[in-house]
C-alpha atoms as a PDB file:
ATOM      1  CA  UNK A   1      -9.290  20.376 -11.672  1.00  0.00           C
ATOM      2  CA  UNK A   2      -8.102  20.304  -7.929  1.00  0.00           C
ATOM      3  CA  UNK A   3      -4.491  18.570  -7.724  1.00  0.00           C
ATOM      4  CA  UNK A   4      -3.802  17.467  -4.159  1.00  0.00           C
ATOM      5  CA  UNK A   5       0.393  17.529  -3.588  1.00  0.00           C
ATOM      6  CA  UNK A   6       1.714  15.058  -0.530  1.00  0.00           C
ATOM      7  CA  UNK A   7       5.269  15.171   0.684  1.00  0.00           C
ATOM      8  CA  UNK A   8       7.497  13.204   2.547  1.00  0.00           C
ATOM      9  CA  UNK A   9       8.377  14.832   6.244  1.00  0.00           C
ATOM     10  CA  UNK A  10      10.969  16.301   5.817  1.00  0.00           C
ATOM     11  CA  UNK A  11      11.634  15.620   2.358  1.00  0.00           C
ATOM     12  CA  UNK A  12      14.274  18.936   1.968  1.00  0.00           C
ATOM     13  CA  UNK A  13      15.517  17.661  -1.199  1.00  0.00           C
ATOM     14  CA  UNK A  14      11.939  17.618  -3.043  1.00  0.00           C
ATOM     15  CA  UNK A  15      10.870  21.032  -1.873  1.00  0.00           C
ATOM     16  CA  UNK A  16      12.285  23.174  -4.779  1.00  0.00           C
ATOM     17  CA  UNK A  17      10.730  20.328  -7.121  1.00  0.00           C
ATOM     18  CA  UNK A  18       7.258  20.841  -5.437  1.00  0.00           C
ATOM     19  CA  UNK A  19       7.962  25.043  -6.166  1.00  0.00           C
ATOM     20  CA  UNK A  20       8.144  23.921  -9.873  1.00  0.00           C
ATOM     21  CA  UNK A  21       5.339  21.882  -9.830  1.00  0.00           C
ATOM     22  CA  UNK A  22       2.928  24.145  -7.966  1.00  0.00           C
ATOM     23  CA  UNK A  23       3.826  26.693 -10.317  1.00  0.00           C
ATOM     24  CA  UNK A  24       3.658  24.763 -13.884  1.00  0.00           C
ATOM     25  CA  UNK A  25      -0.062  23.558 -12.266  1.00  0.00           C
ATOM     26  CA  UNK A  26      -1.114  27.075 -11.534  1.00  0.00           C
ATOM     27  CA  UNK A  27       0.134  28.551 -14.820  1.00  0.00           C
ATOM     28  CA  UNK A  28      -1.811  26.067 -16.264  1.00  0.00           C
ATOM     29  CA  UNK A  29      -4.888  27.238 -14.349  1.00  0.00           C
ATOM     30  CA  UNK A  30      -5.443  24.575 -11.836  1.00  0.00           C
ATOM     31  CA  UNK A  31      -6.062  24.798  -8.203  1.00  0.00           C
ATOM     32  CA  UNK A  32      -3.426  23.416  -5.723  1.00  0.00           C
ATOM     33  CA  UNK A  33      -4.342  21.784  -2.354  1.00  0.00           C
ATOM     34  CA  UNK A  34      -1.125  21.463   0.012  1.00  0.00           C
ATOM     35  CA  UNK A  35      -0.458  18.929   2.450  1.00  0.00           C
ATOM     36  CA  UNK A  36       0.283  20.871   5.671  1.00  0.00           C
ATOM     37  CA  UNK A  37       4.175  20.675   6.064  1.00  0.00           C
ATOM     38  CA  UNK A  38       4.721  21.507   2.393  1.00  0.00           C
ATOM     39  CA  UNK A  39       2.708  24.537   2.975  1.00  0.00           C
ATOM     40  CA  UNK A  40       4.716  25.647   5.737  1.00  0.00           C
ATOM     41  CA  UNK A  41       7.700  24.944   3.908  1.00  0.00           C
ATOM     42  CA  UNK A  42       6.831  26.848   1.169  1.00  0.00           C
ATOM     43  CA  UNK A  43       5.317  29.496   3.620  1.00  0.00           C
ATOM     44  CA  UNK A  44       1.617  29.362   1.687  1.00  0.00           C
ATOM     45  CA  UNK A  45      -1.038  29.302   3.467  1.00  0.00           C
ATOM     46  CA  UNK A  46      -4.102  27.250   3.127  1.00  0.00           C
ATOM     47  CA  UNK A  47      -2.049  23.636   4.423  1.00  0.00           C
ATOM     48  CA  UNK A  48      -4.767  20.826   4.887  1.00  0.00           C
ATOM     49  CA  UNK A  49      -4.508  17.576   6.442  1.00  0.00           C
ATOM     50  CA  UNK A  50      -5.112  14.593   4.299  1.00  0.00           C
ATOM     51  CA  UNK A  51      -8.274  13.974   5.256  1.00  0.00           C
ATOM     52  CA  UNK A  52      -9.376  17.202   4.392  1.00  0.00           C
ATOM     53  CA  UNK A  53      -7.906  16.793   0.939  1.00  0.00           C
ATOM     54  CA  UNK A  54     -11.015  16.822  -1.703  1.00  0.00           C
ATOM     55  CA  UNK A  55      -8.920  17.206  -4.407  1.00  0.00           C
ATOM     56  CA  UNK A  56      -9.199  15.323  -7.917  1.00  0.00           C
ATOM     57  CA  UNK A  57      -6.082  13.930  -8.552  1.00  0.00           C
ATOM     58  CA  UNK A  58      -3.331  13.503  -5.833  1.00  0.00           C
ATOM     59  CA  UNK A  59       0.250  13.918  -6.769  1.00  0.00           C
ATOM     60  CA  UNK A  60       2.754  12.191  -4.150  1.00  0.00           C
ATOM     61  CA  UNK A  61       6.489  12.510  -3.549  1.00  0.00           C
ATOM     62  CA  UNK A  62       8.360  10.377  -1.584  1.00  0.00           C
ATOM     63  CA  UNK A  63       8.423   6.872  -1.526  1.00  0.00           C
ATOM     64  CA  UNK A  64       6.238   3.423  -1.353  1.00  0.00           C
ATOM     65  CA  UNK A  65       5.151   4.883   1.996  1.00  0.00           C
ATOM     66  CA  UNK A  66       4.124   8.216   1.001  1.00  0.00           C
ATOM     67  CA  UNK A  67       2.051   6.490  -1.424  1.00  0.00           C
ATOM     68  CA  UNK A  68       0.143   3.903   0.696  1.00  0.00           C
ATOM     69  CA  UNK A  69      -0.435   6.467   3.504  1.00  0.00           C
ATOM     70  CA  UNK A  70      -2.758   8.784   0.730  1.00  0.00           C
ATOM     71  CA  UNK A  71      -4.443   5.535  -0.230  1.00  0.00           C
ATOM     72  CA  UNK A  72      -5.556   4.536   2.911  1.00  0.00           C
ATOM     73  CA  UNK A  73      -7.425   7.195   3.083  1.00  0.00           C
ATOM     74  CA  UNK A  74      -8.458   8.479  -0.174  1.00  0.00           C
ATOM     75  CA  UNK A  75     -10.321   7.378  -3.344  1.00  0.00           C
ATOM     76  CA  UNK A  76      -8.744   9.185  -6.266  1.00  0.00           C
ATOM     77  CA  UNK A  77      -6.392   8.433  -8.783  1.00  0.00           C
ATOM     78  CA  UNK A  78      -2.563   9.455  -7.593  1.00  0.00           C
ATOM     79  CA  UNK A  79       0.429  10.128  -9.174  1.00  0.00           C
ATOM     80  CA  UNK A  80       3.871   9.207  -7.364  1.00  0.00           C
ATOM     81  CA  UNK A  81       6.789  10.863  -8.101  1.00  0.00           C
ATOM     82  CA  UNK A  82       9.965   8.728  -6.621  1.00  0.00           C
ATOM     83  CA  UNK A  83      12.344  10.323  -3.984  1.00  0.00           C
ATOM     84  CA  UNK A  84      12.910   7.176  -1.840  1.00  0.00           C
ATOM     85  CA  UNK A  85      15.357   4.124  -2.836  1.00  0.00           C
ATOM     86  CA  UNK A  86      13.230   1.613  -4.796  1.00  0.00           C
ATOM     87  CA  UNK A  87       9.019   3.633  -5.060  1.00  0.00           C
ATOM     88  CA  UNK A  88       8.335   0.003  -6.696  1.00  0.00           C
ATOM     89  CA  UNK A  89       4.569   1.563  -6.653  1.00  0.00           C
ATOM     90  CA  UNK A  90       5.445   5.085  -7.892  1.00  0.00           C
ATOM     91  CA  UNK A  91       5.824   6.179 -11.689  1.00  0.00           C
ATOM     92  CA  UNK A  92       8.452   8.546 -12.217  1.00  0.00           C
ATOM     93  CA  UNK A  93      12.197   9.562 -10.143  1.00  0.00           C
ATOM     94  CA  UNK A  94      12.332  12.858  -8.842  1.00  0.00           C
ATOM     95  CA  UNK A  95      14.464  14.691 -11.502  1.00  0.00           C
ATOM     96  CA  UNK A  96      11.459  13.457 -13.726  1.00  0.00           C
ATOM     97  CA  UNK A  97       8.513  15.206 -12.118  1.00  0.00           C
ATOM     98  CA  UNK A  98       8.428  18.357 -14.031  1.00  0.00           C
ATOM     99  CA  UNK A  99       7.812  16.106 -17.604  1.00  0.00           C
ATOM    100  CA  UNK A 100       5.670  13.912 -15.686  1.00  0.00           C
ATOM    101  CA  UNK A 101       3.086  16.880 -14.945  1.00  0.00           C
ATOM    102  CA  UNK A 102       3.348  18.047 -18.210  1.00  0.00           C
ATOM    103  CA  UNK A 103       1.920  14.358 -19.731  1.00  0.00           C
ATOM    104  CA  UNK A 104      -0.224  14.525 -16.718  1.00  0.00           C
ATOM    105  CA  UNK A 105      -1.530  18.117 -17.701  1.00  0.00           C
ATOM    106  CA  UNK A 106      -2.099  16.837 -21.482  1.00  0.00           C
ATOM    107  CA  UNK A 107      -4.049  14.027 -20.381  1.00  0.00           C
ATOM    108  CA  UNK A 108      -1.085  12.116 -21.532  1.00  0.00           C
ATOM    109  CA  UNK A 109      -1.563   8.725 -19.114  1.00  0.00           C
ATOM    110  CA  UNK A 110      -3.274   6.309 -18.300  1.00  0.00           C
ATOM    111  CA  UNK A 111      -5.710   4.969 -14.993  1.00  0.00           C
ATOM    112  CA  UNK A 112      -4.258   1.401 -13.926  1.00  0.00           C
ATOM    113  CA  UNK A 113      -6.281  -0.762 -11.084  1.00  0.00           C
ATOM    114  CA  UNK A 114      -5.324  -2.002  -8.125  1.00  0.00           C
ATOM    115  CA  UNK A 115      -7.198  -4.620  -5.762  1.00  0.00           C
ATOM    116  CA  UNK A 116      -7.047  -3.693  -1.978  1.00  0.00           C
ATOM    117  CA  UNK A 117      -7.353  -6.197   0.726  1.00  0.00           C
ATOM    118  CA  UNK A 118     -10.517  -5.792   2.765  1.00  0.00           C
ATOM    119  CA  UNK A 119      -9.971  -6.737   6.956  1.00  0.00           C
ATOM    120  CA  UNK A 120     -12.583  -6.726   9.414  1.00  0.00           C
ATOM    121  CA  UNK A 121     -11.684  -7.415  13.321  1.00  0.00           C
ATOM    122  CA  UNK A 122     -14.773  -8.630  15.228  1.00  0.00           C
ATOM    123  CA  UNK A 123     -16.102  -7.244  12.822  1.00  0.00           C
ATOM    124  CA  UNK A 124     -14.765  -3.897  12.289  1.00  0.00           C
ATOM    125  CA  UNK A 125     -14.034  -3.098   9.563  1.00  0.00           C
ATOM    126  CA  UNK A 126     -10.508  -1.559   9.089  1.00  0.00           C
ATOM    127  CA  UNK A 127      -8.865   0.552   6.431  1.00  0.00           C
ATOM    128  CA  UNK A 128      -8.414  -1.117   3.523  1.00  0.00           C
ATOM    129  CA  UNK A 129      -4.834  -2.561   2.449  1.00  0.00           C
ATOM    130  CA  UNK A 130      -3.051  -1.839  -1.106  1.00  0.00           C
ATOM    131  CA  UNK A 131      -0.451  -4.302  -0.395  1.00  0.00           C
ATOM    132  CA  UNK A 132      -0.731  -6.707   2.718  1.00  0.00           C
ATOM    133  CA  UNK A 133      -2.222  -7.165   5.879  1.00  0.00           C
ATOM    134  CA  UNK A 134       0.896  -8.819   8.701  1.00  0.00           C
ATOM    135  CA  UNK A 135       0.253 -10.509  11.865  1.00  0.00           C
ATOM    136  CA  UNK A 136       3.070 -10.814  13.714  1.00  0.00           C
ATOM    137  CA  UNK A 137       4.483 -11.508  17.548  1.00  0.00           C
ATOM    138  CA  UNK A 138       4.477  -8.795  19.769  1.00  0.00           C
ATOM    139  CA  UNK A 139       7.633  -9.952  21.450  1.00  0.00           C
ATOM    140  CA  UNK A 140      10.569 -11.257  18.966  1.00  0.00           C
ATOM    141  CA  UNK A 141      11.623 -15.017  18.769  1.00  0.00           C
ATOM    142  CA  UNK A 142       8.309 -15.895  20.144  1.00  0.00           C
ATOM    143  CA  UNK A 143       5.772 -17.970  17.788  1.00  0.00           C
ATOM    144  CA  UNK A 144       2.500 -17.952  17.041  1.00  0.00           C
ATOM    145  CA  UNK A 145       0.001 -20.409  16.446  1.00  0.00           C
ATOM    146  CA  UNK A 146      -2.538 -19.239  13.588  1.00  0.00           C
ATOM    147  CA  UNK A 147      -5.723 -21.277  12.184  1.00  0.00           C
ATOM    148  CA  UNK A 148      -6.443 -20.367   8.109  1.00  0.00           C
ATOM    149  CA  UNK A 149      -9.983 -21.376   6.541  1.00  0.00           C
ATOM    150  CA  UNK A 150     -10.614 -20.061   3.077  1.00  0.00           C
ATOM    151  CA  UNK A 151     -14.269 -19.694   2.491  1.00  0.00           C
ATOM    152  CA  UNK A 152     -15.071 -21.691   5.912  1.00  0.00           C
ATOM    153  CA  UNK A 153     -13.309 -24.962   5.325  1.00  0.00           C
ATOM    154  CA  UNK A 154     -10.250 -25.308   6.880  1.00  0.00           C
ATOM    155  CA  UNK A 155      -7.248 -25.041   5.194  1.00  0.00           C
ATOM    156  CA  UNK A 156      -4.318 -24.960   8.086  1.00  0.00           C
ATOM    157  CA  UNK A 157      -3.122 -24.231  11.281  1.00  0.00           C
ATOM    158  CA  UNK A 158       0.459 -22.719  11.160  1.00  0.00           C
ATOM    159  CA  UNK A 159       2.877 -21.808  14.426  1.00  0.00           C
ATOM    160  CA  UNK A 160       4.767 -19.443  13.198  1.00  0.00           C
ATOM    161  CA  UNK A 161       6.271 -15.767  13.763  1.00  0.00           C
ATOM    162  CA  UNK A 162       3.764 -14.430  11.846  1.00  0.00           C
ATOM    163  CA  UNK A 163       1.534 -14.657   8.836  1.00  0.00           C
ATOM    164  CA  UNK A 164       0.948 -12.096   5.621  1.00  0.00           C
ATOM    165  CA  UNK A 165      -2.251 -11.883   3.902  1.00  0.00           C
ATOM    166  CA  UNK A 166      -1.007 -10.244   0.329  1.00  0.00           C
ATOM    167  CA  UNK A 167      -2.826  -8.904  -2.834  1.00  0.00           C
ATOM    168  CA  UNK A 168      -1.068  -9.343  -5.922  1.00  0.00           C
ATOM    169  CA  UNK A 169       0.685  -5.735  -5.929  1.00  0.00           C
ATOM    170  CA  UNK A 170       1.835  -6.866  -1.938  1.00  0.00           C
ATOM    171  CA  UNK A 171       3.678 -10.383  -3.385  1.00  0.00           C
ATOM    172  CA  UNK A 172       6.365  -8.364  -4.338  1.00  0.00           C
ATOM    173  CA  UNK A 173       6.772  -6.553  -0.712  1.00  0.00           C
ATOM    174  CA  UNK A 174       6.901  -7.729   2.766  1.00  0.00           C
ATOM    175  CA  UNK A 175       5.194 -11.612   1.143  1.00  0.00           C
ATOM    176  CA  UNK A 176       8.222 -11.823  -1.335  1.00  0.00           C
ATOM    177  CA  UNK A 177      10.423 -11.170   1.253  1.00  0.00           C
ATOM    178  CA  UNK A 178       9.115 -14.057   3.341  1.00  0.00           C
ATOM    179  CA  UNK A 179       9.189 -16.855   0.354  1.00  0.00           C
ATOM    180  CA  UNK A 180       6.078 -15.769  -1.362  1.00  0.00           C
ATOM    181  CA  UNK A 181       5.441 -15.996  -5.575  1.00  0.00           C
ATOM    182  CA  UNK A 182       5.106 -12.857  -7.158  1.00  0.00           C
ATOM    183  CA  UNK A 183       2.009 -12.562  -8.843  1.00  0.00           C
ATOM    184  CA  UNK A 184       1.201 -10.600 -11.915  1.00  0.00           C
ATOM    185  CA  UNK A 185      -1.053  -7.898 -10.566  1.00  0.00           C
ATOM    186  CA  UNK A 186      -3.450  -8.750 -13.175  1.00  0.00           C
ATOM    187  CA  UNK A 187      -3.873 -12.158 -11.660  1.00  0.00           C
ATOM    188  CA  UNK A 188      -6.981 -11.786  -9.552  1.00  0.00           C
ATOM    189  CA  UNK A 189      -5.448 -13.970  -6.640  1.00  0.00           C
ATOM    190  CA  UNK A 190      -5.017 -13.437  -2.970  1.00  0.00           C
ATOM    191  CA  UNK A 191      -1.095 -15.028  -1.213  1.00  0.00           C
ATOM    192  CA  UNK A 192      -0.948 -16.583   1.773  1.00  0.00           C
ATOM    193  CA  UNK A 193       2.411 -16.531   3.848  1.00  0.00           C
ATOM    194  CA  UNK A 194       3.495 -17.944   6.808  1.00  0.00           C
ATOM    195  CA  UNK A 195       6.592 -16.103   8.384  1.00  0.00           C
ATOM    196  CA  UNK A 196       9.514 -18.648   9.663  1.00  0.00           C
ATOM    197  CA  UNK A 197       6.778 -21.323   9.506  1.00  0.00           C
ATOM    198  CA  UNK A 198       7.800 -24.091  12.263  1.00  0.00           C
ATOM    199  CA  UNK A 199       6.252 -26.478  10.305  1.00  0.00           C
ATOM    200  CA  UNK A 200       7.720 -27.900   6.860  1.00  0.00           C
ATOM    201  CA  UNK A 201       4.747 -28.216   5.372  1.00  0.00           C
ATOM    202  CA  UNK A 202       3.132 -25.051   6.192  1.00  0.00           C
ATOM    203  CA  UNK A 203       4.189 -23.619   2.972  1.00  0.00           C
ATOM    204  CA  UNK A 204       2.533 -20.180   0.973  1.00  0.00           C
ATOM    205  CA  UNK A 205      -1.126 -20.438  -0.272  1.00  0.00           C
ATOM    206  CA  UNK A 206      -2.473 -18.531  -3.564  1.00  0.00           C
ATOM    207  CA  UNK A 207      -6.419 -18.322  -2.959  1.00  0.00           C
ATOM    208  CA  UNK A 208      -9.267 -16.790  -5.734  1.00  0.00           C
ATOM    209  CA  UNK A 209      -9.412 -13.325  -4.654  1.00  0.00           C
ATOM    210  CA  UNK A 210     -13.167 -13.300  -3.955  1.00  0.00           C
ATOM    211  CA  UNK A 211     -12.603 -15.759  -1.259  1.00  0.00           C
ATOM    212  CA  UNK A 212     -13.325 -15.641   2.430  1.00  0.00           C
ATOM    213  CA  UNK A 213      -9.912 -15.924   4.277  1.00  0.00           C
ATOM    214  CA  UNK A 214     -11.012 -16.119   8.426  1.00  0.00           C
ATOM    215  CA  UNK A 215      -7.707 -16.116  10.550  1.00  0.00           C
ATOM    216  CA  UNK A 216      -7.887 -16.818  14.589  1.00  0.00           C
ATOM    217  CA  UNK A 217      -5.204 -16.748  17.289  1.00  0.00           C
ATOM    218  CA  UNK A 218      -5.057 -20.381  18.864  1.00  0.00           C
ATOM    219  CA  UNK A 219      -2.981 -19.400  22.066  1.00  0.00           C
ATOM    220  CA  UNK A 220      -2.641 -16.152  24.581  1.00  0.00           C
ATOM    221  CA  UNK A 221       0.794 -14.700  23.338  1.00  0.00           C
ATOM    222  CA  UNK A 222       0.027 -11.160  22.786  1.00  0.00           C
ATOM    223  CA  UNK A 223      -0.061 -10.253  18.841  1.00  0.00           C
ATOM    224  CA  UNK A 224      -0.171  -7.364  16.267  1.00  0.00           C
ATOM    225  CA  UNK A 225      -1.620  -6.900  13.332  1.00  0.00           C
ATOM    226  CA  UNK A 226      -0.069  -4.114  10.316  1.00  0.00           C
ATOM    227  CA  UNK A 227      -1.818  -3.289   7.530  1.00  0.00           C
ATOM    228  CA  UNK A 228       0.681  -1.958   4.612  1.00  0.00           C
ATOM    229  CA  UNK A 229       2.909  -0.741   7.391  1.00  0.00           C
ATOM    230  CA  UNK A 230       0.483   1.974   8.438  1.00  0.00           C
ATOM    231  CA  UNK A 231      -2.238   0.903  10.216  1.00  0.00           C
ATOM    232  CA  UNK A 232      -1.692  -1.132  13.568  1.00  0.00           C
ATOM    233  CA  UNK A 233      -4.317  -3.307  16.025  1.00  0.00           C
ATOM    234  CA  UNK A 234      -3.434  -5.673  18.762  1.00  0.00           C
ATOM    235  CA  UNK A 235      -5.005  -9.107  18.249  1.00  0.00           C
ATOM    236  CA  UNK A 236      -6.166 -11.204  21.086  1.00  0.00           C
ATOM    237  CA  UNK A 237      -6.886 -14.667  21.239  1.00  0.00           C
ATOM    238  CA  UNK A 238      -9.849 -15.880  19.636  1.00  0.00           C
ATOM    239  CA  UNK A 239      -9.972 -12.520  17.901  1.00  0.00           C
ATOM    240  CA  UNK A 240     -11.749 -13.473  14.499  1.00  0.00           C
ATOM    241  CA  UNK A 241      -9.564 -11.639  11.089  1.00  0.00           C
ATOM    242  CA  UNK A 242     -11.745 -11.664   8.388  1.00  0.00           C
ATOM    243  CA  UNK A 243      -9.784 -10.867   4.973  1.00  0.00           C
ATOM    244  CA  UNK A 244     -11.437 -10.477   1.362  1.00  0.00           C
ATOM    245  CA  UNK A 245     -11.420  -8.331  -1.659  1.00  0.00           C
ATOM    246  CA  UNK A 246     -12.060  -4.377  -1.333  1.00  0.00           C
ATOM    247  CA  UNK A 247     -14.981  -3.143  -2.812  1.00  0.00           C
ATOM    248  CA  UNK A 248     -12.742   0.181  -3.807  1.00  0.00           C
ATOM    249  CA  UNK A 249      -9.383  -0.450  -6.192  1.00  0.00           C
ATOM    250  CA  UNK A 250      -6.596   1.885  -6.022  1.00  0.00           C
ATOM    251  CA  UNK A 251      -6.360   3.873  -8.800  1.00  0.00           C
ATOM    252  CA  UNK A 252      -2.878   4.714 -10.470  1.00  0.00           C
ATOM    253  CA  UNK A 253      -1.894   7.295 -12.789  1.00  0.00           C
ATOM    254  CA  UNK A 254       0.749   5.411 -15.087  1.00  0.00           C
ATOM    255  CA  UNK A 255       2.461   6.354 -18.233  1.00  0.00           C
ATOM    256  CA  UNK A 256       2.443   2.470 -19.422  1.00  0.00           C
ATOM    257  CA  UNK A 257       2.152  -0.684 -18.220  1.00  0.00           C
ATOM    258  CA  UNK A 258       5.652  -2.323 -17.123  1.00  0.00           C
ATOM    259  CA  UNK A 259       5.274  -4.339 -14.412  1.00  0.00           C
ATOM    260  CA  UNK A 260       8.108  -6.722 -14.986  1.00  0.00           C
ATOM    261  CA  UNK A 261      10.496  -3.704 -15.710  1.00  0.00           C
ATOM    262  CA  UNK A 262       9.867  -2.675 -12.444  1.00  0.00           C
ATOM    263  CA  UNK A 263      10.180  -6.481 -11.225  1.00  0.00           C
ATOM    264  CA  UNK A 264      13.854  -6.480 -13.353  1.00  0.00           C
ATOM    265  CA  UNK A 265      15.286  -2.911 -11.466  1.00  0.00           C
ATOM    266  CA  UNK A 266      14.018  -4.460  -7.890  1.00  0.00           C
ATOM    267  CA  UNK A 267      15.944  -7.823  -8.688  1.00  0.00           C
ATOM    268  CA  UNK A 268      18.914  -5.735  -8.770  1.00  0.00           C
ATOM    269  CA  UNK A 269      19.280  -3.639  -6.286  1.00  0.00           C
END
């Protein structure tokens, strides 16, 4: 099996952890597939780019971010290994990672799904999005004035600073954040959040996942548009956003199911 490793730049702290874990998966007969840095680091050769990664499982370590960045772009179960503050979406801390490849090595785990958020612009279609998809102001303090159907009838027009378009794993990022419910991600449910809403009653939306959500910019204010933080377009009025379920879940490697443990540590921190 081909075990893809992703670092954090310039992650110093993790590098004697990926040593051990390179070495544990070779000893165990696997092949290794380095991101570039870490190969440098480590002064191996053969560093790829993530793109180039074909490997079977990827293992990342860093944070949330680490993680969303491999699953924009690839398709296979991954394995996050926590060096940041909170890694709400990863499975085990740092000083854990040698046991965790050990379980992972024994087959020891299981494959949890994820729903991504599907955009289009125009008609493009854009990466996909594990937790949300933001449109926001380009300038700050300036508002924006959004109109929301869900499956082509109208459900609001909102002027506000922006406006999140969440799957259930997002409702506990950037959409909680803003006033949004957190959803169980086994609800199959799609959140819709206005950002400093202007309006009282422009309040957060929960839509059936399969819907249609169609988002247009009503006036000429220059906008953005973020998809989990990694992924940016600039949005023009009368731009058409076209938002729906991914064809393509995530796929994580998890030891067991505790959502609302993680839900409990966040609370507190």
């Amino acid at each position: 099996m081909k075990y893809g490793i992703v670092c954090k730049m310039g992650l110093e702290e993790g590098i004697d952890h990926v040593k051990a874990i390179v070495t544990l998966l070779k000893e165990a007969g696997e092949e290794v597939l380095l991101e570039e840095w870490i190969a440098g680091a480590l002064k191996m050769d053969g560093g790829l780019t993530l793109d180039k990664m074909d490997a079977d499982i990827i293992i990342t370590i860093g944070g949330d971010g680490t993680l969303l960045r491999v699953l924009e772009s690839r398709k296979v179960p991954v394995f996050g290994i926590n060096a940041g503050l909170l890694g709400f979406l990863t499975e085990v801390p740092l000083e854990e990672s040698v046991l965790g490849i050990k379980r992972l090595l024994q087959g020891d785990y299981l494959i949890e799904l994820r729903t991504k958020l599907r955009t289009e612009h125009n008609g493009t279609r854009l990466p996909d999005a594990m937790n949300e998809a933001v449109i926001h102001t380009s300038q700050i303090a300036k508002m924006q004035l959004f109109e929301v159907s869900v499956d082509d009838m109208f459900m609001d027009r909102i002027r506000a600073d922006g406006l999140i378009i969440a799957t259930p794993t997002g409702s506990t990022s950037y959409s909680m954040s803003a006033g949004g419910p957190i959803l169980d991600p086994r609800v199959r449910a799609t959140v819709i959040v206005p950002i400093a809403a202007f309006k009282l009653s422009s309040r957060p939306h929960i839509v059936p996942m399969d819907s249609k959500i169609k988002v247009n910019i009503l006036n000429p204010k220059p906008a953005m548009m973020v998809l989990d933080g990694q992924f940016q377009r600039e949005i023009k009025m009368n731009d058409s956003l076209t938002f729906g379920v991914s064809e393509t879940p995530a796929k994580f490697i998890r030891f067991k199911q505790r959502f609302y443990e993680r839900i409990a540590k966040q609370l507190v921190i």
